[in-house]
C-alpha atoms as a PDB file:
ATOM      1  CA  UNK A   1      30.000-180.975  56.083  1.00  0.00           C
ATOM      2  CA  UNK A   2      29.506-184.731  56.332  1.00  0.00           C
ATOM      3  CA  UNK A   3      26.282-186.174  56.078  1.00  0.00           C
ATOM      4  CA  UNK A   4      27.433-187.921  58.997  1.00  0.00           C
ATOM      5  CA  UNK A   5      28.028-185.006  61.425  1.00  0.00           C
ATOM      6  CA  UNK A   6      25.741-184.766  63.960  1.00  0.00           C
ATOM      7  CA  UNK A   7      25.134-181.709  66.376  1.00  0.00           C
ATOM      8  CA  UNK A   8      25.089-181.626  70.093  1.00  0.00           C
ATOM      9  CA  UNK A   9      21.761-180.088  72.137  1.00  0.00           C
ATOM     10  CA  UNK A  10      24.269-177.411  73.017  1.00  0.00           C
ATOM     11  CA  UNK A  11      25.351-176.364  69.639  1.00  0.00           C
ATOM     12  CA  UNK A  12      22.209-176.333  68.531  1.00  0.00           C
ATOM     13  CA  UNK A  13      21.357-174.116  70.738  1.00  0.00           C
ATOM     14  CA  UNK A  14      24.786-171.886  70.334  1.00  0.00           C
ATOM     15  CA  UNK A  15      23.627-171.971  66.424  1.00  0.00           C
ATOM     16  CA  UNK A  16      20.234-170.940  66.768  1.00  0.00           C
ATOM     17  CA  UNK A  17      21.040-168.394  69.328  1.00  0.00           C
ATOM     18  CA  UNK A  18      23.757-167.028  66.751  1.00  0.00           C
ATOM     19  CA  UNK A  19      20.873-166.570  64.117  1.00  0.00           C
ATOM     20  CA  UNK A  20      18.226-164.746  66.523  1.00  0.00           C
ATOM     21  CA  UNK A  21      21.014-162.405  67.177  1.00  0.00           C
ATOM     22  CA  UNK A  22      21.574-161.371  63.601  1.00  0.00           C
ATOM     23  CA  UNK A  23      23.952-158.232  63.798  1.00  0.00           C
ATOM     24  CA  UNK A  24      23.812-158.184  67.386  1.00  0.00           C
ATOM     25  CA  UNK A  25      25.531-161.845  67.666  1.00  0.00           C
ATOM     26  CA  UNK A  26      28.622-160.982  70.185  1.00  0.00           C
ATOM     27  CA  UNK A  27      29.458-163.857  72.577  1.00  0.00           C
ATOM     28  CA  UNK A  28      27.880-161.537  75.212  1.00  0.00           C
ATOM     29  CA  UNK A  29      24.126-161.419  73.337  1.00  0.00           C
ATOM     30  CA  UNK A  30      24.467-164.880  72.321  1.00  0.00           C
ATOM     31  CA  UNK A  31      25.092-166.284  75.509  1.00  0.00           C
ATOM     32  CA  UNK A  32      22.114-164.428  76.910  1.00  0.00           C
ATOM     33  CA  UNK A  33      19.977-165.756  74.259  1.00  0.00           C
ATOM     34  CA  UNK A  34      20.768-169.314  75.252  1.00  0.00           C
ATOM     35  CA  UNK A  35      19.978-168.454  79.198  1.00  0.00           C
ATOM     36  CA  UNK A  36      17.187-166.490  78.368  1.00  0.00           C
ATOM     37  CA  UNK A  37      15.062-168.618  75.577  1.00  0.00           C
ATOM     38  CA  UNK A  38      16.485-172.273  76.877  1.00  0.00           C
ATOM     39  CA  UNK A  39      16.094-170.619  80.282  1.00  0.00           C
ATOM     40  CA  UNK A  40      19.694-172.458  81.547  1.00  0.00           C
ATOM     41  CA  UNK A  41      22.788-171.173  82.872  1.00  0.00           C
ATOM     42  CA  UNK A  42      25.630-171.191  80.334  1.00  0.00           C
ATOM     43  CA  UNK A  43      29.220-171.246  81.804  1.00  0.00           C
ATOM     44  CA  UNK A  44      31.876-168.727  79.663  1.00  0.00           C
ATOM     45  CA  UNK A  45      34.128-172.046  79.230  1.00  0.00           C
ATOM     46  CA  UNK A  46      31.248-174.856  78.056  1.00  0.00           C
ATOM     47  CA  UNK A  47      30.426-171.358  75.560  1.00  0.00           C
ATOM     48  CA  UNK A  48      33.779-170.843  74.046  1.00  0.00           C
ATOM     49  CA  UNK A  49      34.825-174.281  73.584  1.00  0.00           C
ATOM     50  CA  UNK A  50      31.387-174.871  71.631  1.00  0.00           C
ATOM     51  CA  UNK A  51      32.254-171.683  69.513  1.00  0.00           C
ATOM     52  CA  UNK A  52      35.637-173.124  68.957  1.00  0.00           C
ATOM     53  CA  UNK A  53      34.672-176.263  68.054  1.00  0.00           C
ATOM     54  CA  UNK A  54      31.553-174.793  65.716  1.00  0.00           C
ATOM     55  CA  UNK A  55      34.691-173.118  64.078  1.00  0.00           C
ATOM     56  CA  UNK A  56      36.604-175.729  63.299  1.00  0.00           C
ATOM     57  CA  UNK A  57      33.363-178.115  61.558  1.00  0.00           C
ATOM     58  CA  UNK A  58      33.166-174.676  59.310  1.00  0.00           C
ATOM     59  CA  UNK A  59      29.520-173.646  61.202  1.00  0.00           C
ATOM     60  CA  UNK A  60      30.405-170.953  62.470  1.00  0.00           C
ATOM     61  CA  UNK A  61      32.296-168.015  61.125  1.00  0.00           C
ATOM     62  CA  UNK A  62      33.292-164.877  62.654  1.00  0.00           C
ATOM     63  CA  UNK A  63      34.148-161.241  62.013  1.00  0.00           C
ATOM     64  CA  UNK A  64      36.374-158.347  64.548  1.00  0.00           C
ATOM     65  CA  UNK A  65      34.209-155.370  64.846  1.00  0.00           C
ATOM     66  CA  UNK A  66      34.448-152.232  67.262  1.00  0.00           C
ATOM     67  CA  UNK A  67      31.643-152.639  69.631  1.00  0.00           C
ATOM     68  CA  UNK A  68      29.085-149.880  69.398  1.00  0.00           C
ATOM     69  CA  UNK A  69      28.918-150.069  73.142  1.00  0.00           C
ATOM     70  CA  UNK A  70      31.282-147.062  74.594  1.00  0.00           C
ATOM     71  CA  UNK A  71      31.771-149.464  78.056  1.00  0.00           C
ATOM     72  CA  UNK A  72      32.893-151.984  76.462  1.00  0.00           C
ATOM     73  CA  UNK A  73      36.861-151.875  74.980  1.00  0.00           C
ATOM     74  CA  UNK A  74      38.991-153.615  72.107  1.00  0.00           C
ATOM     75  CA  UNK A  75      37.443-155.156  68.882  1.00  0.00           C
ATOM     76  CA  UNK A  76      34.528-157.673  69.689  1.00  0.00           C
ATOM     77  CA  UNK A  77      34.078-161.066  67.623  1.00  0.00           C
ATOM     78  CA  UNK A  78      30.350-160.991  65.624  1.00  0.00           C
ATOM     79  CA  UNK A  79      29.187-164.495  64.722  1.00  0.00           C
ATOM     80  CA  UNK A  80      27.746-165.423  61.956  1.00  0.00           C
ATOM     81  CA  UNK A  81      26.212-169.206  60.923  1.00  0.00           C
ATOM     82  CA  UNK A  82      28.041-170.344  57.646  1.00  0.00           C
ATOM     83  CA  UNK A  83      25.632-172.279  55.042  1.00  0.00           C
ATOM     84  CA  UNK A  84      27.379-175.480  56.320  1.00  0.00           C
ATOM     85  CA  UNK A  85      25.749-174.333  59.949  1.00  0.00           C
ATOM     86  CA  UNK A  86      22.122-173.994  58.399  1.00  0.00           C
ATOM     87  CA  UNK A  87      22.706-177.064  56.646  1.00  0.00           C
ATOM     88  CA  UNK A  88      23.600-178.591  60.147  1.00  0.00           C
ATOM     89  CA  UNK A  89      20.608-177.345  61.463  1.00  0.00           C
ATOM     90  CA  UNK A  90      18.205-178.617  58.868  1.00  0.00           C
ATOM     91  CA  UNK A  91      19.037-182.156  59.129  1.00  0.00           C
ATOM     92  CA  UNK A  92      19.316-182.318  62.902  1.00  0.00           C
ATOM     93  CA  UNK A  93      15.781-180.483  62.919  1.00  0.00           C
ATOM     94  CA  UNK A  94      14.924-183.387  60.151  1.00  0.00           C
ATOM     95  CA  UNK A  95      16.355-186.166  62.742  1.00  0.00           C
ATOM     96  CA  UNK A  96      14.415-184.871  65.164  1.00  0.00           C
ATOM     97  CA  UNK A  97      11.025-184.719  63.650  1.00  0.00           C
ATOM     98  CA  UNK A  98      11.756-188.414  62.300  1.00  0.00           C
ATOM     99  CA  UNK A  99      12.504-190.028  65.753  1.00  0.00           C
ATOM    100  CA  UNK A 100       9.245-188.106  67.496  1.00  0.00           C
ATOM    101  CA  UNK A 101       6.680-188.555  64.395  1.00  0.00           C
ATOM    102  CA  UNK A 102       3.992-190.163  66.118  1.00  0.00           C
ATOM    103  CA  UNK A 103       4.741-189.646  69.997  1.00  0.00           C
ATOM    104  CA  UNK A 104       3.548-186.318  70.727  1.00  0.00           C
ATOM    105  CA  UNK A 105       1.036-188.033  72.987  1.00  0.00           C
ATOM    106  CA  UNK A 106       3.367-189.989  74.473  1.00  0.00           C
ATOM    107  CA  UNK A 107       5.537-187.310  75.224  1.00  0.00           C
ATOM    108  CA  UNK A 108       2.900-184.958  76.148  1.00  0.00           C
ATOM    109  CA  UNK A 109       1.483-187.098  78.482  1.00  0.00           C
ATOM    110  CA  UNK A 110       4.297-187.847  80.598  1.00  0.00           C
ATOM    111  CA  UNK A 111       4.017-183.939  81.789  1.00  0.00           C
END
């Protein structure tokens, strides 16, 4: 990955969602991990094309696996975030914390 890539709030979000899923990260859970911890609706289409695009910067990788769930049918992609996608995560959590040292009040107080 280039040290200038930069991620999005959403794939952030699609990333960390990814890793709180562990084994259980099928679009399905991860998508409800997004709208349940970020509390925010998360349309199938914004979802995929964020996956895709993960995919193609080498952040996200993914695996075909028979889902363990007897309603659901076919083989089921399980994602998984690639050391690139940690990486990723790292220095946009590093970006982050740079920008906001010293505003917490600031920011705080504005609620």
């Amino acid at each position: 990955m280039s040290p200038k890539t930069f991620l999005g709030e959403f794939e952030q979000m699609v990333l960390l969602a990814i890793l709180q899923e562990r084994e259980n990260a099928f679009a399905l859970e991860v998508r409800r991990e997004i709208e349940r911890s970020a509390d925010r609706t998360v349309s199938r289409g914004a979802f995929y094309t964020t996956l895709d695009r993960l995919e193609r910067k080498g952040l996200v990788a993914w695996l075909e696996e028979t889902p363990r769930d007897a309603r659901r049918s076919g083989p089921l992609r399980r994602f998984s975030v690639t050391p690139d996608g940690v990486l990723a995560l790292r220095e946009s959590r590093k970006a982050f914390d740079a920008l906001s040292r010293g505003l917490d009040g600031v920011i705080e107080g504005l609620g």
